[in-house]
Protein backbone atom coordinates (compact mmCIF):
# COMPACT_ATOMS: atom_id res chain seq x y z
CA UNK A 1 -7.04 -29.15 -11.43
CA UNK A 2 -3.53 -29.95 -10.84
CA UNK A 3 -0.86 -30.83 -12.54
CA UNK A 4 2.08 -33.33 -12.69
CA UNK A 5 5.31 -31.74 -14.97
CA UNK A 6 8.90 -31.83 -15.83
CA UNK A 7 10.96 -29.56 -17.73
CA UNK A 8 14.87 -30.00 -18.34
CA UNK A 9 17.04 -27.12 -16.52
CA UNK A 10 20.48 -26.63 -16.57
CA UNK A 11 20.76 -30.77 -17.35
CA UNK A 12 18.26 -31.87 -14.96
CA UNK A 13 14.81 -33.03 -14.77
CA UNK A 14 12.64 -30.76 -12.35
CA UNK A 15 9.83 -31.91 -11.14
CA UNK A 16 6.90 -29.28 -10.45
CA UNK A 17 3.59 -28.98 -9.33
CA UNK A 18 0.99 -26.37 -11.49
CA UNK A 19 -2.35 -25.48 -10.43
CA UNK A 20 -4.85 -22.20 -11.14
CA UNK A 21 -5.22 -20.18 -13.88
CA UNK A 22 -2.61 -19.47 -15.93
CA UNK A 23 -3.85 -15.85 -16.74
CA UNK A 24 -4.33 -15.14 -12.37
CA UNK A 25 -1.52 -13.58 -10.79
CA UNK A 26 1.29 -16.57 -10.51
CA UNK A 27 2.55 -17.52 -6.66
CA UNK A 28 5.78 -19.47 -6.61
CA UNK A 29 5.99 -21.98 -3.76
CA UNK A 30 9.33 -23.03 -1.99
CA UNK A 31 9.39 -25.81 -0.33
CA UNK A 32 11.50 -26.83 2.99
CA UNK A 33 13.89 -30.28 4.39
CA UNK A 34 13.06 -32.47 4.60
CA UNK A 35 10.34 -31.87 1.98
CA UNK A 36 9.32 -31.05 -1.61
CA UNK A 37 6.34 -29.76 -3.49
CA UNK A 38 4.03 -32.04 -1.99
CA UNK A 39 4.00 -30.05 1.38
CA UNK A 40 1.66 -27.75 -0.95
CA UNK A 41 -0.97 -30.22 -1.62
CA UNK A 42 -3.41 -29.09 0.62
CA UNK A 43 -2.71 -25.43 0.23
CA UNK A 44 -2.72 -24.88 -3.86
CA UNK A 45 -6.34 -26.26 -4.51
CA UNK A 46 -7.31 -24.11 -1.70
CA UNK A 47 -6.23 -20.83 -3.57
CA UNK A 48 -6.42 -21.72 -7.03
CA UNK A 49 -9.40 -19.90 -7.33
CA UNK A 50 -7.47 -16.62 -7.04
CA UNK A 51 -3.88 -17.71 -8.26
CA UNK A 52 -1.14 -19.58 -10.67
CA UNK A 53 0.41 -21.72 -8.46
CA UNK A 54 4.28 -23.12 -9.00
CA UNK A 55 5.86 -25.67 -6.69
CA UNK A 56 8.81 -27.25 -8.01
CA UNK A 57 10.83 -29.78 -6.23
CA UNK A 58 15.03 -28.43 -5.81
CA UNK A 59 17.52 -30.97 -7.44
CA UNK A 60 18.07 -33.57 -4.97
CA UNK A 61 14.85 -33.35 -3.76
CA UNK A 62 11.31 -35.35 -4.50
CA UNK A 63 11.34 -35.91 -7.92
CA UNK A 64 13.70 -33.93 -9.42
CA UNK A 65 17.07 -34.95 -9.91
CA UNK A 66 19.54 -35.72 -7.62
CA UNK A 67 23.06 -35.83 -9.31
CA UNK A 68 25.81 -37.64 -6.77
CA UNK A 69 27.69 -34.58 -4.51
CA UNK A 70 30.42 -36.00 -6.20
CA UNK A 71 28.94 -34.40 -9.41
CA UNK A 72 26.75 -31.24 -8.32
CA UNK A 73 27.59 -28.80 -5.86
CA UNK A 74 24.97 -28.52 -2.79
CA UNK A 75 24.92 -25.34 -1.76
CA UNK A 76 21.98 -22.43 -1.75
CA UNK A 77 23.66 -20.36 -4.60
CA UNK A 78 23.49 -23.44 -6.67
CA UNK A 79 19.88 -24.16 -5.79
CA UNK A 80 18.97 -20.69 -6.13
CA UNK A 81 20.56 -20.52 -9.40
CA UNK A 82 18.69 -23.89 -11.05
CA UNK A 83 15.40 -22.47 -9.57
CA UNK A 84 16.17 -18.92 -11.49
CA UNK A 85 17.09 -20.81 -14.46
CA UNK A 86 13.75 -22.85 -13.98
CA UNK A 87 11.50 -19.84 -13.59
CA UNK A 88 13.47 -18.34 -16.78
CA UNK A 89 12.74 -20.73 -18.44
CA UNK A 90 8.97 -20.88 -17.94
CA UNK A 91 8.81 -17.18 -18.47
CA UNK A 92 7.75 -16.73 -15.00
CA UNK A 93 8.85 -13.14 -13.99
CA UNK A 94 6.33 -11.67 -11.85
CA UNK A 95 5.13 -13.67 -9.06
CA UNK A 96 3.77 -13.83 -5.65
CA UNK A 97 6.80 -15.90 -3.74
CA UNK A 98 5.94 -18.37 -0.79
CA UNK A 99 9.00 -19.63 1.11
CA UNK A 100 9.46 -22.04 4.07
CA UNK A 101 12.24 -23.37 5.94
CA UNK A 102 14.89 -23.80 2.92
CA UNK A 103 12.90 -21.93 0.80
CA UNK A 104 13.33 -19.01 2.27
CA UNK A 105 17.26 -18.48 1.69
CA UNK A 106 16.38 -19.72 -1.89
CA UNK A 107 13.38 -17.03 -2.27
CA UNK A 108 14.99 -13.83 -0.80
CA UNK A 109 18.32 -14.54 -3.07
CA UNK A 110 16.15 -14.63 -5.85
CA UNK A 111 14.28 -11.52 -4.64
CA UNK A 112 17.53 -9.62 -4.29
CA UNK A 113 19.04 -10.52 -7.56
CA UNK A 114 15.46 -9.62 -9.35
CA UNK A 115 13.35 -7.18 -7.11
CA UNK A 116 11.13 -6.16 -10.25
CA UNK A 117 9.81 -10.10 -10.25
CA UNK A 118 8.12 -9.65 -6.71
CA UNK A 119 4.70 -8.83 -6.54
CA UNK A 120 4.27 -9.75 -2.16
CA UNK A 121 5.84 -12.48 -0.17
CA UNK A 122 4.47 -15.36 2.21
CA UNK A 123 6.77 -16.37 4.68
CA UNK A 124 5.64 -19.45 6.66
CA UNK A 125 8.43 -20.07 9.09
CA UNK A 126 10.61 -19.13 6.69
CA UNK A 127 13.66 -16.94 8.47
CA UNK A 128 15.87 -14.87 7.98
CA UNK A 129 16.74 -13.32 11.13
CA UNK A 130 18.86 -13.89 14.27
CA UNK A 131 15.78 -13.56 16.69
CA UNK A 132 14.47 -16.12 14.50
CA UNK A 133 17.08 -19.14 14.93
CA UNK A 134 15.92 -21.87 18.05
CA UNK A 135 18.11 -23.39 20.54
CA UNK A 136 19.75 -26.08 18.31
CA UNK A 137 21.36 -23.61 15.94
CA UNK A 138 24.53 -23.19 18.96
CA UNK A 139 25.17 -26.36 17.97
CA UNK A 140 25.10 -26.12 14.09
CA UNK A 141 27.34 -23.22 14.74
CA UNK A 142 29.56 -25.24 16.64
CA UNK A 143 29.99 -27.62 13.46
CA UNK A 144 30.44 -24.92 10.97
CA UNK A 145 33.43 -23.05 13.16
CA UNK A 146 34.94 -26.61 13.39
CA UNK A 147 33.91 -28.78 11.05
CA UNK A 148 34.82 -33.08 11.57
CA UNK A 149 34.00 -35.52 9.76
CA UNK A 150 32.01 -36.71 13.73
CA UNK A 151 30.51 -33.77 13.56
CA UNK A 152 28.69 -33.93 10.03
CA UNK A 153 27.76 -37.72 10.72
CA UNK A 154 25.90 -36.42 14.02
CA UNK A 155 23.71 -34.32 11.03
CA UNK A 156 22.39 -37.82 9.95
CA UNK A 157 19.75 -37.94 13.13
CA UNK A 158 18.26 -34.86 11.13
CA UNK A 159 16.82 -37.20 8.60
CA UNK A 160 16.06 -39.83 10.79
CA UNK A 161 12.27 -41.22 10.80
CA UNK A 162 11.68 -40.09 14.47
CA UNK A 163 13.11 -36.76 13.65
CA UNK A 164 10.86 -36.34 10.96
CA UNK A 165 7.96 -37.27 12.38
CA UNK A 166 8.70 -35.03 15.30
CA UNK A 167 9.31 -32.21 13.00
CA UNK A 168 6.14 -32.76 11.92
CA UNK A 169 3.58 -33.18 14.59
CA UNK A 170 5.51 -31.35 17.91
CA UNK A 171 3.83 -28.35 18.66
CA UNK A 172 0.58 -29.45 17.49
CA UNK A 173 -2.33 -30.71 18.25
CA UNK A 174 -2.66 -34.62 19.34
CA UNK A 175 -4.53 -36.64 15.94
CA UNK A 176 -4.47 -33.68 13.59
CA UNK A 177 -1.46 -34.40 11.46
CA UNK A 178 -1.70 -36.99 8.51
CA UNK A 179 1.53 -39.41 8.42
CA UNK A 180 0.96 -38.78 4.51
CA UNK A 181 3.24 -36.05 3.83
CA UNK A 182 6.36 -37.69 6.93
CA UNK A 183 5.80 -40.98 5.29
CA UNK A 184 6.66 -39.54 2.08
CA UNK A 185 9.20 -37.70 3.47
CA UNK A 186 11.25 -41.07 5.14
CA UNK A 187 10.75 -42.95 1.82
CA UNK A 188 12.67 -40.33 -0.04
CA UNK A 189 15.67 -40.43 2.68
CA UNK A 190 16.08 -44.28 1.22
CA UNK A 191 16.86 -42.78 -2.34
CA UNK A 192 20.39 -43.16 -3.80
CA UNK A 193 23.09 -40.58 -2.46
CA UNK A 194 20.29 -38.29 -0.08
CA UNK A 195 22.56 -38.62 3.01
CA UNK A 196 25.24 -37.12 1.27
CA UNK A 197 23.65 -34.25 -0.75
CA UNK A 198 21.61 -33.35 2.56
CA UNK A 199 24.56 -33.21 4.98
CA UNK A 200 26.41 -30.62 2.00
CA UNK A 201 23.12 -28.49 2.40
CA UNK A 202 23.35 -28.77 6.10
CA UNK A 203 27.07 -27.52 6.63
CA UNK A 204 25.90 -24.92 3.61
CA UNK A 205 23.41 -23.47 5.63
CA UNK A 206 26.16 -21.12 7.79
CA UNK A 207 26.07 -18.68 4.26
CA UNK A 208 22.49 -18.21 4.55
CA UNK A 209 23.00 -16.99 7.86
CA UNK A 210 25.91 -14.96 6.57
CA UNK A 211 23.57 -13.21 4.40
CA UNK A 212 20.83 -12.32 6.87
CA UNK A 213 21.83 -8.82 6.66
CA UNK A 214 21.21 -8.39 3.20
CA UNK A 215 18.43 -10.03 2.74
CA UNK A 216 16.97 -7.54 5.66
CA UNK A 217 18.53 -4.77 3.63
CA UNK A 218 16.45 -6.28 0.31
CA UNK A 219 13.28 -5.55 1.99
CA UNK A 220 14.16 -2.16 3.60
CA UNK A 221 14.90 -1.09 0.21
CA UNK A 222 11.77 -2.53 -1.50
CA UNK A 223 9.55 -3.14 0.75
CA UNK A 224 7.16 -5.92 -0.23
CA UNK A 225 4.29 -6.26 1.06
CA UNK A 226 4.97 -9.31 3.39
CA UNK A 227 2.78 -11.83 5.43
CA UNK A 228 4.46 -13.52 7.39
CA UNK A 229 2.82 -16.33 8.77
CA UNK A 230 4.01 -18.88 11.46
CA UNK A 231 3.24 -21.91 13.24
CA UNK A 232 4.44 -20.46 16.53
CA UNK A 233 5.56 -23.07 18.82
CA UNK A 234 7.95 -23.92 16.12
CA UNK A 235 11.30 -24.89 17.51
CA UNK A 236 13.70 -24.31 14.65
CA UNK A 237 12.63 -21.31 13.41
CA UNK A 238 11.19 -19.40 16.87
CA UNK A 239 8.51 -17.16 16.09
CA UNK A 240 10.01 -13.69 17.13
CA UNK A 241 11.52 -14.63 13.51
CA UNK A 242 8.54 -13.95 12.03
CA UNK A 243 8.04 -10.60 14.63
CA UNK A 244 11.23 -9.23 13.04
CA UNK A 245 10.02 -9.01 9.53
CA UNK A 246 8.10 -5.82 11.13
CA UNK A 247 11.40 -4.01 11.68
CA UNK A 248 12.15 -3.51 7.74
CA UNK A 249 9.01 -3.79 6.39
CA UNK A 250 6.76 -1.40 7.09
CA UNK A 251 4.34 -3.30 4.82
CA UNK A 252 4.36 -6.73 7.25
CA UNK A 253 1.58 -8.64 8.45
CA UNK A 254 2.55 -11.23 11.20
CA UNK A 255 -0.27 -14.26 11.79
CA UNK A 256 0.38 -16.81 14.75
CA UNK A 257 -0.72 -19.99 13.99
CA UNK A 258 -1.22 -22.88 17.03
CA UNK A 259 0.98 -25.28 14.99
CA UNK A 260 4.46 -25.89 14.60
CA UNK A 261 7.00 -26.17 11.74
CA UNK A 262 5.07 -27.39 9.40
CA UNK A 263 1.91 -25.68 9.73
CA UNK A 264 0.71 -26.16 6.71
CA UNK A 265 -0.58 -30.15 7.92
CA UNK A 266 -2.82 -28.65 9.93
CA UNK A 267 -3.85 -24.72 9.08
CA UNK A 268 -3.63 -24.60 5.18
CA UNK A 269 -7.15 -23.41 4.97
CA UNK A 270 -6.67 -20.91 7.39
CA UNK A 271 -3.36 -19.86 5.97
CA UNK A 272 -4.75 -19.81 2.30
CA UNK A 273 -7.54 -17.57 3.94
CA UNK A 274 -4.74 -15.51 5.44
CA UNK A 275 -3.43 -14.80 1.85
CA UNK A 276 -6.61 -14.33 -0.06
CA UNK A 277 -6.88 -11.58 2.06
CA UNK A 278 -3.88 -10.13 2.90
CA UNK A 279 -3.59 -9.80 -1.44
CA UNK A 280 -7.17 -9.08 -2.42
């Protein structure tokens, strides 16, 4: 069964999704953007027969709050730091950790600052390497050596309906994507303040590139044992991204997918098969 919850962190309502046993290992799932928790639907009921299951929605995302820019600071270290504060506060420190797209800069933060809450890591296009980054980051790193005020209104196209549906279906197959989880996706674009908050995250996103190399060093030092999963004809996050994991964890699994970004819409019975047994 799932469940529907808030809890009040750091002055703001987060919204989260809970399924599984409470006394199975927990997994903590991080969403992406233009997402929230309800990229997971598909994927919790199929392993909560063998885990807790966490998805909470960031502040300015889904259902959790979404304070004006004006009035809460966008950036990773702030998202990672209301997402610590969350799992402190649920007495959630030993988990499995899930990450995709933005969750991944999120996740590996909160696996450097805590290593002893880690128990393995799912990566579904969820980088953090340089072999990783597609053609259109050039451009992104155009706007973050010289930021205008042009420039961070060209970001709007990113949340654009037609973007969003393309980040959904390209690179899969024609009539296998539901427009249930896009469709969500556009209506929350229409909410109070998101082009703001989004375009902060978006000129943000250079210090998560910034901190590649540490999060590579996190896992050299630790190493998790890692599956990384990808849909590979992803075109944001390209999937030698998800090859690279190899070279500083010894303890990697890498599983191709014929999807794209979001390959959840159309493998997450495969992938939750992928996970059952990577952590039996």
């Amino acid at each position: 069964m799932m469940t529907y919850q808030t809890i009040e962190v750091d002055g703001l309502s987060i919204f989260y999704r809970e399924a599984g046993d409470q006394t199975k290992p927990t997994m903590l799932l991080l969403h992406g953007f233009p997402s929230a928790s309800h990229m997971f639907r598909d994927l919790m009921p199929a392993l909560a027969d063998r885990f807790h299951l966490i998805a909470p929605d960031f502040p300015g995302f889904g259902q959790s709050s979404a304070p004006s820019h004006d009035d809460f600071s966008y950036t990773f270290d702030h998202l990672t730091a209301v997402i610590t504060d969350f799992l402190q506060a649920l007495n959630l420190t030993q988990f499995y950790l899930y990450v995709f797209d933005y969750g991944a800069p999120i996740g590996f933060r909160i696996a450097m600052a805590h290593p002893d809450w880690i128990e393995g890591i799912v990566s579904q296009n969820g980088n953090i390497y340089q072999e990783g980054l597609g053609p259109k980051w050039a451009t992104r790193q155009d706007f973050w050596d010289h930021p205008t005020t042009a420039k961070r209104d060209s970001y709007r196209s990113a949340f654009a309906s037609k973007t969003i549906i393309g980040q959904y279906t390209f690179g899969t197959q024609p009539n296998r994507v539901s427009p249930d989880g896009y469709l969500l996706d556009i209506a929350y674009t229409q909410s109070a303040g998101y082009a703001e908050r989004q375009l902060d995250l978006i000129y943000d996103y250079q210090n998560n590139i910034k901190l590649y190399p540490k999060f590579q060093a996190y896992l050299r030092a630790h190493q998790p044992k890692l599956l990384a999963v990808w849909g590979k004809n992803d075109p944001s996050f390209i999937y030698p991204g998800a090859e690279a994991f190899k070279r500083d964890d010894q303890n990697t699994d890498v599983e191709l997918v014929d999807s794209g970004h979001f390959a959840l819409e159309t493998h997450a019975v495969v992938i939750a098969a992928m996970i059952k047994n990577y952590f039996e």
